[in-house]
Protein backbone atom coordinates (compact mmCIF):
# COMPACT_ATOMS: atom_id res chain seq x y z
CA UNK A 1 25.80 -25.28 -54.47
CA UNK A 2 23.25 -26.60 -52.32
CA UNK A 3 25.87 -29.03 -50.15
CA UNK A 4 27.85 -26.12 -49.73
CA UNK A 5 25.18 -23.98 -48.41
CA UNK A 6 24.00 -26.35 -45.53
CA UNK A 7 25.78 -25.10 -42.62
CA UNK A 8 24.88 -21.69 -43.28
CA UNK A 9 21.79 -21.42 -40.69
CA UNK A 10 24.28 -23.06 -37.68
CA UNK A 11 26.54 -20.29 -38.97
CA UNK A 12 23.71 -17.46 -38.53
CA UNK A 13 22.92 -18.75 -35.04
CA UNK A 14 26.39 -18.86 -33.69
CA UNK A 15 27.03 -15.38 -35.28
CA UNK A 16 23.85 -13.45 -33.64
CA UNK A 17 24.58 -15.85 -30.31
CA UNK A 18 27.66 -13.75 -30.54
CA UNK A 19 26.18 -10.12 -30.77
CA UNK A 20 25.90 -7.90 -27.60
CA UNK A 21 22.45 -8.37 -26.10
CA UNK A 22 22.47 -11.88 -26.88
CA UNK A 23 21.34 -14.18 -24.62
CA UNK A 24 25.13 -15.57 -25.25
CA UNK A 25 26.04 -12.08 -24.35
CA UNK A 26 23.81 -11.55 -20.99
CA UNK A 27 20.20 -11.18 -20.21
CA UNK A 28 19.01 -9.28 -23.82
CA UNK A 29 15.57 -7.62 -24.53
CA UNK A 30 12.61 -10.11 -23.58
CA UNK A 31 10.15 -11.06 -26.74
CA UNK A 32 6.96 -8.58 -26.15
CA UNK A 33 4.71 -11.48 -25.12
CA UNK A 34 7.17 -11.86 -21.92
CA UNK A 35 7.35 -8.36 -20.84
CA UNK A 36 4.43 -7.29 -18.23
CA UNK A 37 1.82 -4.34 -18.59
CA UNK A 38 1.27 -1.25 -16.71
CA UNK A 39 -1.53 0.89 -15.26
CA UNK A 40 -1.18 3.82 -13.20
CA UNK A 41 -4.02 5.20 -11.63
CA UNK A 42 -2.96 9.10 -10.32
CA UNK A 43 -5.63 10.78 -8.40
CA UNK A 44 -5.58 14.30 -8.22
CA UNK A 45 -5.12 14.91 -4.15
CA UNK A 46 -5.65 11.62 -2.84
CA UNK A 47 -4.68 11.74 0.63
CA UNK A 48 -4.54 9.13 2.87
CA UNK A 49 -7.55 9.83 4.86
CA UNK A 50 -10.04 8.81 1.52
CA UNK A 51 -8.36 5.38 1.40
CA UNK A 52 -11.03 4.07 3.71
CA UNK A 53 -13.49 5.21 1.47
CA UNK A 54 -11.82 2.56 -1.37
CA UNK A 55 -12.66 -0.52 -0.31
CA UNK A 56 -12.53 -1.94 -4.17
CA UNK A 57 -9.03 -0.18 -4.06
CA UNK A 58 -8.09 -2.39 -1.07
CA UNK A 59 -9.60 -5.67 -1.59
CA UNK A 60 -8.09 -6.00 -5.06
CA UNK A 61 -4.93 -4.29 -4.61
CA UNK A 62 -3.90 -3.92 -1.29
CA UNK A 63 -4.81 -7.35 -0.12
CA UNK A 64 -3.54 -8.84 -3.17
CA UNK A 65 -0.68 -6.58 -3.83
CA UNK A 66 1.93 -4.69 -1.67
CA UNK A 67 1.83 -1.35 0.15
CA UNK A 68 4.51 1.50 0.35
CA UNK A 69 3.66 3.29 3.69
CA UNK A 70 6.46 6.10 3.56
CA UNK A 71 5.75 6.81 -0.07
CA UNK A 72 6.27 10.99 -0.58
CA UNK A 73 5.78 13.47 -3.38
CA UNK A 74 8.97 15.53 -3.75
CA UNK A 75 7.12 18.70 -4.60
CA UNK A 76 3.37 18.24 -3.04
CA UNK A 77 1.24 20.10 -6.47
CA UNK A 78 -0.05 19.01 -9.06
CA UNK A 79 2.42 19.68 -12.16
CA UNK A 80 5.46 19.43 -10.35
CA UNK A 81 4.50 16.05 -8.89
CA UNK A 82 3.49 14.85 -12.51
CA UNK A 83 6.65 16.12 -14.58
CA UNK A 84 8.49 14.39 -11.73
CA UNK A 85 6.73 11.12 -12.48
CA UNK A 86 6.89 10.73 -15.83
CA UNK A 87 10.78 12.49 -16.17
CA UNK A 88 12.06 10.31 -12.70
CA UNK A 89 13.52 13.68 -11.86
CA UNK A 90 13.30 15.99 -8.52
CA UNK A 91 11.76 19.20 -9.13
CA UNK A 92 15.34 21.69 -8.80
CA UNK A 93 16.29 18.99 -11.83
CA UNK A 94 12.84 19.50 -14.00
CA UNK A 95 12.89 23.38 -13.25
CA UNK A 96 9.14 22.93 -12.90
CA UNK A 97 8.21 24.40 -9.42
CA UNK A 98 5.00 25.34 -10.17
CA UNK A 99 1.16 24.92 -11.86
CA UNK A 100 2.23 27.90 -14.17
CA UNK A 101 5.10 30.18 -15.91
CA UNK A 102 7.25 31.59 -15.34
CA UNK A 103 8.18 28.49 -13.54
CA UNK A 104 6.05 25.80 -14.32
CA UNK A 105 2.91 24.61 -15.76
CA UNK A 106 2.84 22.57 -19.07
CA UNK A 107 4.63 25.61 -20.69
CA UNK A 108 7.57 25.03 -18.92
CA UNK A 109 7.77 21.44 -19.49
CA UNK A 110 6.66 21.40 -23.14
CA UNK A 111 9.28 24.41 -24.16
CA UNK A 112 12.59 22.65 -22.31
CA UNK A 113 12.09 20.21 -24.47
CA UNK A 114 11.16 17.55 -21.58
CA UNK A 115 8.49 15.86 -23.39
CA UNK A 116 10.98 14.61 -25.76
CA UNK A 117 12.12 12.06 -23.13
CA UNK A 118 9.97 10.80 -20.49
CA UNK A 119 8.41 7.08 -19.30
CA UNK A 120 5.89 6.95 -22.08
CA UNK A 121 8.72 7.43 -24.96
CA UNK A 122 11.10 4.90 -22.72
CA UNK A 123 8.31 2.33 -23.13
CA UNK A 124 7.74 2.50 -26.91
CA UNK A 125 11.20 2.98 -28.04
CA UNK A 126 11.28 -0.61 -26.40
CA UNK A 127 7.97 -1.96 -27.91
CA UNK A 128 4.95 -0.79 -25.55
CA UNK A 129 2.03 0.67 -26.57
CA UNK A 130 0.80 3.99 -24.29
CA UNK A 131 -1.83 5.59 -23.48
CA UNK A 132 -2.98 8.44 -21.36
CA UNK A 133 -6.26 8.88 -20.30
CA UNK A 134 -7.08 12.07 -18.16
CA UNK A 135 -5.04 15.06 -16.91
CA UNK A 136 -1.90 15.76 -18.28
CA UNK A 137 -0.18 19.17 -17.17
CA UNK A 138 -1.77 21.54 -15.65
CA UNK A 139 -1.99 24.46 -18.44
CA UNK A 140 -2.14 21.97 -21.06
CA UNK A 141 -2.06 22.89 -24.01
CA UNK A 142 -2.95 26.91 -23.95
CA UNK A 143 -0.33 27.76 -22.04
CA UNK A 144 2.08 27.38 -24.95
CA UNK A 145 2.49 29.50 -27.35
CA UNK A 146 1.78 27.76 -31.00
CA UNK A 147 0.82 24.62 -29.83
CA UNK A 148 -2.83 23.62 -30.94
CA UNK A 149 -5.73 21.97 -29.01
CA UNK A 150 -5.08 18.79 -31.26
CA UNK A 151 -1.27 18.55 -29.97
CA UNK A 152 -0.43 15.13 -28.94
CA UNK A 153 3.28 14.90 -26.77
CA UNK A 154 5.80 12.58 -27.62
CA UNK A 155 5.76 9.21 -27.10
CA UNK A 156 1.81 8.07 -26.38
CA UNK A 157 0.10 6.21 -29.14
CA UNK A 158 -2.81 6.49 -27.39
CA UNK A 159 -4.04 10.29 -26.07
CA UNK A 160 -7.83 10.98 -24.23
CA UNK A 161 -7.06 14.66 -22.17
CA UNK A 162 -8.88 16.88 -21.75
CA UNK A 163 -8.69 20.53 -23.44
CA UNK A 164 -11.05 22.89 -22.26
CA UNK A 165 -14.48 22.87 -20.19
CA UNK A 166 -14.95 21.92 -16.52
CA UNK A 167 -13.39 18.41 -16.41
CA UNK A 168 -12.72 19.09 -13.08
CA UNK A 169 -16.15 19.84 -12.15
CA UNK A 170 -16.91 16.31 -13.96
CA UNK A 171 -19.83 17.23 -17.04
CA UNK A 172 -19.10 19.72 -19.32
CA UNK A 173 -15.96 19.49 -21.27
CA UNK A 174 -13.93 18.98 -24.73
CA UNK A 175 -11.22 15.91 -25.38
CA UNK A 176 -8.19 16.22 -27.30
CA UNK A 177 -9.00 12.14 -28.43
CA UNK A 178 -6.05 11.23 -30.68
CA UNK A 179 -5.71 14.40 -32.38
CA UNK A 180 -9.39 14.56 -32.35
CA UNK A 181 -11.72 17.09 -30.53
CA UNK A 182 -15.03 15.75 -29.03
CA UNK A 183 -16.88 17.51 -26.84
CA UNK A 184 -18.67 15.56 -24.15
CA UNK A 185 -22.16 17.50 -22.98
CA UNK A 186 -23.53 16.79 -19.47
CA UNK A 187 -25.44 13.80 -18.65
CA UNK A 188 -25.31 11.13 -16.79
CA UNK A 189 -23.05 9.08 -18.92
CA UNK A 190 -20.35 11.37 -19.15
CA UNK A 191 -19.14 12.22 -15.94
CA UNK A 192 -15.21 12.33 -16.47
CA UNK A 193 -13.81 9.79 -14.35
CA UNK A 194 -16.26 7.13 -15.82
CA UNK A 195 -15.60 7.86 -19.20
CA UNK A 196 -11.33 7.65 -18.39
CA UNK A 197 -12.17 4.52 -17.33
CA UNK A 198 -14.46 3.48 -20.83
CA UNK A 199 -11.86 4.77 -22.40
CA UNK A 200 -8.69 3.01 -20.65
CA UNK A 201 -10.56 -0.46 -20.49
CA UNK A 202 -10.82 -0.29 -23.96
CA UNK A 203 -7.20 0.00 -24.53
CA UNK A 204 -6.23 -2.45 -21.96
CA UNK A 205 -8.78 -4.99 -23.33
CA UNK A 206 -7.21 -3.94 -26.96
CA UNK A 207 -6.38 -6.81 -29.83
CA UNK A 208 -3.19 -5.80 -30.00
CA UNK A 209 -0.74 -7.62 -28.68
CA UNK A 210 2.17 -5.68 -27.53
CA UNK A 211 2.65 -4.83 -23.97
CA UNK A 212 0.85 -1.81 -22.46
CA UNK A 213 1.15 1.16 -20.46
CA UNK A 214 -1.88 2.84 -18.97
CA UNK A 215 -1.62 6.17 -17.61
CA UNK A 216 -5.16 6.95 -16.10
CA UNK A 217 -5.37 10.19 -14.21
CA UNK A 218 -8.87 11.53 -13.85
CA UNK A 219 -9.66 15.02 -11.79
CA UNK A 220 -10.84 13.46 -8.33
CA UNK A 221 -10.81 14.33 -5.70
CA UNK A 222 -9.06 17.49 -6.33
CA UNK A 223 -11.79 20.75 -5.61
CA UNK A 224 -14.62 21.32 -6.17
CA UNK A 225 -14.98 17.26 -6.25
CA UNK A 226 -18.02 16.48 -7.88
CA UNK A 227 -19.08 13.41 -7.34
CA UNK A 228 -21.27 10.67 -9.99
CA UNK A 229 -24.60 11.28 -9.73
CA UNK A 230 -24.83 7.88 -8.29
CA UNK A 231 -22.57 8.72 -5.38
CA UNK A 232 -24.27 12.36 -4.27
CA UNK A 233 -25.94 10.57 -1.20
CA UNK A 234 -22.84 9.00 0.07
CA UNK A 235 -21.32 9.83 3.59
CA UNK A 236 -23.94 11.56 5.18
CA UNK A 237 -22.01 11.78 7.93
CA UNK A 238 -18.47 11.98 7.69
CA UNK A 239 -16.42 14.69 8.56
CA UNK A 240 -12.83 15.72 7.95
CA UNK A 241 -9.71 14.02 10.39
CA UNK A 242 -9.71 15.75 13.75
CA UNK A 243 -6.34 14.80 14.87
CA UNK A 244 -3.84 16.37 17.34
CA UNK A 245 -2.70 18.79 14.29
CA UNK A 246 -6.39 19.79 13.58
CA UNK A 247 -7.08 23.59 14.96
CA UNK A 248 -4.10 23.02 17.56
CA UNK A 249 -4.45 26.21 19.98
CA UNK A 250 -0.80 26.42 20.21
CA UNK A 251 0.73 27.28 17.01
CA UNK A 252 3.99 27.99 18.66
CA UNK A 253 7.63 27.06 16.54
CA UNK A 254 5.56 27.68 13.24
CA UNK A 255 6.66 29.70 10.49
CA UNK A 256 5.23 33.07 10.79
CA UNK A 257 2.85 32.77 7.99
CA UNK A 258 0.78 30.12 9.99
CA UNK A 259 1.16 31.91 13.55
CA UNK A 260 -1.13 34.97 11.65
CA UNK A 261 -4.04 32.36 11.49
CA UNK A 262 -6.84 32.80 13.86
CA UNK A 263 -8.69 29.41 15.08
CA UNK A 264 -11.18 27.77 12.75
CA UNK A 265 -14.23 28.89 13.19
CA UNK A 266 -17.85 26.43 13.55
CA UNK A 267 -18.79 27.38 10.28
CA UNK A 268 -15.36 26.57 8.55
CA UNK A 269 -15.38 23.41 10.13
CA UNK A 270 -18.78 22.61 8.86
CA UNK A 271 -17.69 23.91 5.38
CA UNK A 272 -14.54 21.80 5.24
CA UNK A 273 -16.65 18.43 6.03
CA UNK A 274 -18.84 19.09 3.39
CA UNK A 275 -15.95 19.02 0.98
CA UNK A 276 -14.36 15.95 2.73
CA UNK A 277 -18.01 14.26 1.87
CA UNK A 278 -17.78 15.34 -1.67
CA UNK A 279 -13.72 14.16 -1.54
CA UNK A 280 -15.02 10.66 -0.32
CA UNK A 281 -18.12 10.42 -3.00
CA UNK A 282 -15.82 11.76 -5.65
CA UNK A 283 -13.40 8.53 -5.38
CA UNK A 284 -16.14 6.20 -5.26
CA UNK A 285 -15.49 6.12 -8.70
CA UNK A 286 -12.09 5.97 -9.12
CA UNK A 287 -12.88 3.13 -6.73
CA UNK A 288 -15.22 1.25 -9.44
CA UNK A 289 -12.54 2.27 -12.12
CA UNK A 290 -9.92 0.03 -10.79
CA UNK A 291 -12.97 -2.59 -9.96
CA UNK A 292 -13.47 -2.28 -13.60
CA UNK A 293 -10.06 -2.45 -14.95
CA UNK A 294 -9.20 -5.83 -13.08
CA UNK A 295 -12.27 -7.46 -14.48
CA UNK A 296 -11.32 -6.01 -18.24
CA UNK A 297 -7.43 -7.45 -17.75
CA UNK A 298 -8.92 -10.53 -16.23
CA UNK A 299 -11.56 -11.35 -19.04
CA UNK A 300 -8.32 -10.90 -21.71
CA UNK A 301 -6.39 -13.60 -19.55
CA UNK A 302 -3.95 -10.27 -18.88
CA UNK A 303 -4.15 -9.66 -14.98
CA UNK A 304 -1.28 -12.01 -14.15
CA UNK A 305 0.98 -10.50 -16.18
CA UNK A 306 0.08 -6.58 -15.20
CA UNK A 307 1.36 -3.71 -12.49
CA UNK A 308 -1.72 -2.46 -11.31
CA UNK A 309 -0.51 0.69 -9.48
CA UNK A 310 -3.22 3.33 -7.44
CA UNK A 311 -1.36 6.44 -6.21
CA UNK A 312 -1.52 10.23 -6.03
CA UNK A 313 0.41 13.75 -7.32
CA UNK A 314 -0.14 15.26 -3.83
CA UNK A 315 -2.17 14.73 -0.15
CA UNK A 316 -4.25 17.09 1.39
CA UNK A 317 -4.63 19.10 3.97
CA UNK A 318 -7.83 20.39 5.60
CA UNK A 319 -7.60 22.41 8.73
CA UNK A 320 -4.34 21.41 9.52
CA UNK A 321 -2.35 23.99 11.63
CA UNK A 322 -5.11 25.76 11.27
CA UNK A 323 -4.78 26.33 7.25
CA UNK A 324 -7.68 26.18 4.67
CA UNK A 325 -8.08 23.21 2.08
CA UNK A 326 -4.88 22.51 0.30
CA UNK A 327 -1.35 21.00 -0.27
CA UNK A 328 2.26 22.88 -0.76
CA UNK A 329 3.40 22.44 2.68
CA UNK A 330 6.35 19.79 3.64
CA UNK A 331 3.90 18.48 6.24
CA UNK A 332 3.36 15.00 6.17
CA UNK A 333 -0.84 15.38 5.13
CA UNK A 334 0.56 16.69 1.75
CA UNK A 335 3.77 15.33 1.17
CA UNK A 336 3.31 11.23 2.14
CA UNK A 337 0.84 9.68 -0.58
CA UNK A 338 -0.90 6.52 -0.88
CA UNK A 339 0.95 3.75 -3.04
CA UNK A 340 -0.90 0.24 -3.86
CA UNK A 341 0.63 -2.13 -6.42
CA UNK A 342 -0.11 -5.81 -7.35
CA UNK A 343 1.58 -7.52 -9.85
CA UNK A 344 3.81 -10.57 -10.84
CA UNK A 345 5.94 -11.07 -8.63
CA UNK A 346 4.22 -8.43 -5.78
CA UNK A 347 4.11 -10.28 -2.34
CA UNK A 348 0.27 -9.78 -1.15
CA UNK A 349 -1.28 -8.23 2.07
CA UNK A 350 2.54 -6.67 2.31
CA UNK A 351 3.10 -3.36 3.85
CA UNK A 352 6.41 -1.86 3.48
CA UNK A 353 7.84 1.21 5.55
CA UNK A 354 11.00 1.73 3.32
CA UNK A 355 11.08 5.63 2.14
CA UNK A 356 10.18 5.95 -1.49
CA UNK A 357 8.82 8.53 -4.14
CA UNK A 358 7.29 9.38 -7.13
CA UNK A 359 11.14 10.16 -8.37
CA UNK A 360 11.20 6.36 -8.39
CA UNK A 361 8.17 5.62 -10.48
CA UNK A 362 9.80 5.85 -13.77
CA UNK A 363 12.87 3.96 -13.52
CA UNK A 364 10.91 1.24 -11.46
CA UNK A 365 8.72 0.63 -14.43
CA UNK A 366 11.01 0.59 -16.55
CA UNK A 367 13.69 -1.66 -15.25
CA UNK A 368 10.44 -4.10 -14.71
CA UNK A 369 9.28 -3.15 -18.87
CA UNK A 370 13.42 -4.06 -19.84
CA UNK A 371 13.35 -0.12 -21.26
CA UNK A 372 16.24 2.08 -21.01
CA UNK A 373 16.04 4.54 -18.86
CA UNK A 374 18.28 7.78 -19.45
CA UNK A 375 21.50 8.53 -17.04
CA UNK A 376 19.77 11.96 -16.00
CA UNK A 377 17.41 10.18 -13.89
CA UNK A 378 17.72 11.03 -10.23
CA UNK A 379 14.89 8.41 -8.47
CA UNK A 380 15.79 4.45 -8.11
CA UNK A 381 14.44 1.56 -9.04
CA UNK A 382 12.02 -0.59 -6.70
CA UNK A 383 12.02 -3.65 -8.47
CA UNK A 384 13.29 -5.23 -5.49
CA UNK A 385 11.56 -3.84 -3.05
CA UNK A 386 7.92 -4.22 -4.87
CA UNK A 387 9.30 -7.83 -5.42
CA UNK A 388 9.89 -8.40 -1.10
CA UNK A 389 13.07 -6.87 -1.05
CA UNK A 390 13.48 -5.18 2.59
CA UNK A 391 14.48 -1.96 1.30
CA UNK A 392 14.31 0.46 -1.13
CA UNK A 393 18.40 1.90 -0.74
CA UNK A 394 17.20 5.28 0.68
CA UNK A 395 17.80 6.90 3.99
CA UNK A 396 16.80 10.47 3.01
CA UNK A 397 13.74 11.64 0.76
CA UNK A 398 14.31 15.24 -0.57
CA UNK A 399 11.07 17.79 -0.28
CA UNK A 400 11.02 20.96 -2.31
CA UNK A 401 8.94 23.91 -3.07
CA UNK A 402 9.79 26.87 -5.08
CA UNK A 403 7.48 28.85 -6.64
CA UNK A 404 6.70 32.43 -8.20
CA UNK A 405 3.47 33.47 -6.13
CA UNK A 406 4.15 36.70 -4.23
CA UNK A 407 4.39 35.72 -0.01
CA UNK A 408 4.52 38.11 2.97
CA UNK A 409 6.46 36.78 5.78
CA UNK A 410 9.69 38.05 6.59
CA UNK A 411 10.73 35.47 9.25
CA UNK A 412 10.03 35.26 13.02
CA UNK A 413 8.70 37.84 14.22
CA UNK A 414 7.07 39.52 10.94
CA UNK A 415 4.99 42.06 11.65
CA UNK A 416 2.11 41.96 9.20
CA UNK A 417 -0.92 41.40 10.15
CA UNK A 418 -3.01 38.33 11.10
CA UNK A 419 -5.37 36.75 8.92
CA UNK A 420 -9.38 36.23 9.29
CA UNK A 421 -10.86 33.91 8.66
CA UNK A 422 -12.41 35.77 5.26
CA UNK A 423 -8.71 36.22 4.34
CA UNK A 424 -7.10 32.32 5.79
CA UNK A 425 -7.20 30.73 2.14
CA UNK A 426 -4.27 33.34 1.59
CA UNK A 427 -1.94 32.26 3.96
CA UNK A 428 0.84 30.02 2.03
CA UNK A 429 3.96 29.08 3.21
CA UNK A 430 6.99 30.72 1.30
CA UNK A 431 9.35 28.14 -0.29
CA UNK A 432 11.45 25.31 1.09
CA UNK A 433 13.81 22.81 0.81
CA UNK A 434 13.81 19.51 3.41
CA UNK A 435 14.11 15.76 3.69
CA UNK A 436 12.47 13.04 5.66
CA UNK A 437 14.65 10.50 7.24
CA UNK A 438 13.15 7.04 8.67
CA UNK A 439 12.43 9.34 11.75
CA UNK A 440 13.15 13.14 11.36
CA UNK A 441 11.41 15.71 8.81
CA UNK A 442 13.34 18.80 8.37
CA UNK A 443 12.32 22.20 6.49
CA UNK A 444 14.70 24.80 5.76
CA UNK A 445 12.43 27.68 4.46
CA UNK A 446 14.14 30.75 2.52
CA UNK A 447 12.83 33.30 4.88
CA UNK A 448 15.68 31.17 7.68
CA UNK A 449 12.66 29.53 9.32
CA UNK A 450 13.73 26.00 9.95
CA UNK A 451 11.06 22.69 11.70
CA UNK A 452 12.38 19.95 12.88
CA UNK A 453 10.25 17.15 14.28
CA UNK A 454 10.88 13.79 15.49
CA UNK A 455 8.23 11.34 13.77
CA UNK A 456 8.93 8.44 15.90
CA UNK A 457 7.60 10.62 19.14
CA UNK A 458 5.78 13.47 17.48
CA UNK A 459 4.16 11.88 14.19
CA UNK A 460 1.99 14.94 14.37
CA UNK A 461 4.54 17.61 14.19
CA UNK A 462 3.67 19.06 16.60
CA UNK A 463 6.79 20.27 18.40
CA UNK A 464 9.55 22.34 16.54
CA UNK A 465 12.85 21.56 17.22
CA UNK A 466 14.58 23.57 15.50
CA UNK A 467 17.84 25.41 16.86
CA UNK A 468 17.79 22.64 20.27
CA UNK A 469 18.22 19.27 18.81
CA UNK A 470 21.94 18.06 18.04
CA UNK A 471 20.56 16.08 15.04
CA UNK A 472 19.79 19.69 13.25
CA UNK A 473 23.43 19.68 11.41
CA UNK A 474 23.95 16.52 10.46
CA UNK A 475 19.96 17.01 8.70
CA UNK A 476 21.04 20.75 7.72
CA UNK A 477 24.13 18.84 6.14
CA UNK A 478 23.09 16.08 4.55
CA UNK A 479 19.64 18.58 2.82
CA UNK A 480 22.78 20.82 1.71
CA UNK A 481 24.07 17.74 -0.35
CA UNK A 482 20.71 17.00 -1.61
CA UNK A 483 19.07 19.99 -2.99
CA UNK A 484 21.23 20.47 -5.85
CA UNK A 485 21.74 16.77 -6.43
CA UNK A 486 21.55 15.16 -9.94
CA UNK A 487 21.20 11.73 -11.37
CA UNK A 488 23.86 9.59 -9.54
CA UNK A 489 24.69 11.81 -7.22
CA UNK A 490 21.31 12.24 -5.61
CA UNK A 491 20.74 8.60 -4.95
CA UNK A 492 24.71 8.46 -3.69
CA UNK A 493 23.52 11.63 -1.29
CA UNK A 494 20.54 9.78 -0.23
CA UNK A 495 22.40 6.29 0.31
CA UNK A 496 23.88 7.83 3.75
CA UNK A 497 23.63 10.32 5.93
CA UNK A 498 26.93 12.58 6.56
């Protein structure tokens, strides 16, 4: 029986050469030791004016990775911008327009049944271990009805958020840590970004040896920004941007929201640089947290082999066309975010100007993990690109902003009354729908305002176009095609103009 039996193991290998996702068959699933890891680092309103004040951030990513230039948020807030990262999905497709119900908020997310499929269950399903460390949705997890402090989502073997207390205030708050509470009293070694990044060096630096994905999104430098203890003194002197769009005295072709604001005053100007002071301090550590997290994958031997990505959910604005501290506008301050990566593969000391967006970050990762991402995914893949690719196949980037908070204009020519400056922080823009070519941005707003600027001579937006540019329907066209876009069809709508 024995003679008979010996060409059973050629016969074995010649039947599972023959199976689909063979390497007979194609390119199959890589053995976990192959596949690369994955952090993401998402600040909470990181604009581009604080990346100055990262110089860990750009020594050991920027110089030693790539950087995405034109990289936007679809929907410039907080929740919307996060179920859009982790679903791939614009924000008309999530339904999640907002920080809270009725039409957003972790609520929303959580009882559509999203959570069910997003990048962290993509990544196990296909043999990653996950981990979140740090803000997860904003109303998370009281907001839903039934669903207990201890709740865990789908998909993350690993789970450090915080569920109640002043996290964003830094001291003072309680962890959901793997189905675990643990409250974390004030002192100097617990301010929240520092112990995110205890906490996500440990996992990184883990035994096991399955590939990784590291979600690490601590509170800065999102109001009030608290900084470390260590960082109070920092900055003494900066203040917030002054450009050409800071206090302009001409607020001509705005919507009429923003005409009703009065100029900003000495002492809101001196206000607003305090909190661009405590912005800066407040990433110092987020700074030393990536510092940190190179030097824990590099001790493992691991750094090679792992997507180190720094980004945020949203910019910031801060006297802006005159408006108070804050995002939600289609501006460029709020809707362009920073994007660093280094990894294998990652050309360094790149900077890229191809238009991209957190709609992409999901299927990019997980082409580059070998996961399967699902067909409803409208964002692309940008393997190539990150990899020196020229291009990232878009020509069109779709804004949106819908949202359930109560607004007063009516359109040009509304006659309600300006603001003061006691009453500025309530101005806010009603919603929108636009896109930003290579060189236009266009906003559409539901009260028929419409801004159109030219980037490549007005990067400031400073001059409306609207209703005198022949470019206007071709944009108003091709913004038609996008805002109700799905899967396929958004990235066909984007792929050329009409």
């Amino acid at each position: 029986m024995r003679n008979r039996l010996w060409y059973l193991p050629a016969l074995l290998l010649l039947l599972t050469a023959c199976l689909p996702g063979s390497r007979a068959d194609g390119p199959g699933p890589r053995p976990p030791a192959d596949r690369p890891n994955f952090i993401v680092v998402l600040a909470d309103d990181l604009d581009e004016s604080l990346m100055p004040y990262m110089p860990r951030v750009r020594r050991l990513l920027a110089e030693q990775g790539t950087t995405l230039s034109r990289f936007y948020a679809n929907l410039p807030w907080c929740c919307p911008s996060r179920a859009t990262l982790l679903r791939g999905q614009y924000a008309h497709n999530t339904g999640v327009w907002s920080n809270n119900p009725p039409n957003g908020g972790f609520r929303e997310f959580h009882g559509s049944g999203q959570e069910k499929s997003t990048l962290a269950t993509w990544l196990r399903s296909a043999g990653y271990r996950t981990g979140l460390f740090g803000k997860y949705l904003n109303g998370y997890p009281e907001q839903a009805p039934g669903v207990p402090e201890t709740y865990v989502p789908p998909g993350w073997d690993t789970w450090v958020s915080p569920v109640a207390g002043n996290p964003f205030r830094g001291f003072d708050y309680t962890l959901n840590v793997n189905g675990r509470i643990v409250h974390r009293k004030p002192s100097p070694r617990t301010y929240f970004t520092d112990v995110l990044a205890e906490e996500a060096r440990g996992f990184v630096a883990a035994a096991d040896k399955r590939p990784f994905f590291a979600y690490v999104t601590p509170t800065a430098p999102h109001p009030p920004a608290i900084p470390a203890p260590r960082h109070r003194s920092l900055y003494p002197g900066a203040k917030a941007p002054r450009g050409p769009a800071y206090d302009p005295p001409d607020m001509t072709g705005r919507p009429a929201e923003l005409r009703r604001l009065p100029r900003v005053t000495r002492g809101e100007k001196e206000e607003w640089d305090e909190l661009f002071r405590q912005r800066a301090r407040s990433v110092a550590a987020i700074d030393e947290m990536v510092e940190s997290l190179v030097e824990a994958l590099r001790a493992k031997g691991r750094l090679k082999n792992t997507y180190l990505v720094v980004t945020s959910d949203n910019g910031f604005h801060m006297g802006q066309y005159r408006m108070a501290p804050g995002k939600n506008t289609g501006y460029e301050g709020d809707t362009r975010v920073p994007f660093v990566v280094r990894g294998p593969g990652v050309p360094a000391g790149r900077r890229v100007n191809a238009l991209a967006g957190n709609v992409d970050i999901a299927p990019t990762i997980a082409e580059l993990a070998g996961a399967r991402a699902p067909s409803f995914v409208d964002g692309r893949s940008l393997r190539s690109l990150l990899k020196g690719g020229g291009t990232s196949g878009r020509d069109a980037f779709l804004l949106e902003h819908g949202t359930a908070r109560a607004t007063r204009p009516a359109g040009p020519g509304d006659s309600a009354p300006p603001y003061t400056p006691a009453t500025r922080e309530k101005a806010y823009l009603p919603a929108f729908a636009g896109l930003r070519t290579d060189r236009y941005l266009y906003l559409e707003y539901v009260t028929r305002e419409r801004e159109l600027y030219d980037l490549w001579t007005d990067p400031h937006q400073l001059r409306n176009l609207a209703g005198t540019d022949p470019v206007e329907p071709r944009l108003a066209s091709w913004l038609g095609r996008l805002r109700a876009c799905a899967a396929e069809r958004c990235r066909r709508a984007e792929s050329g103009a009409p």
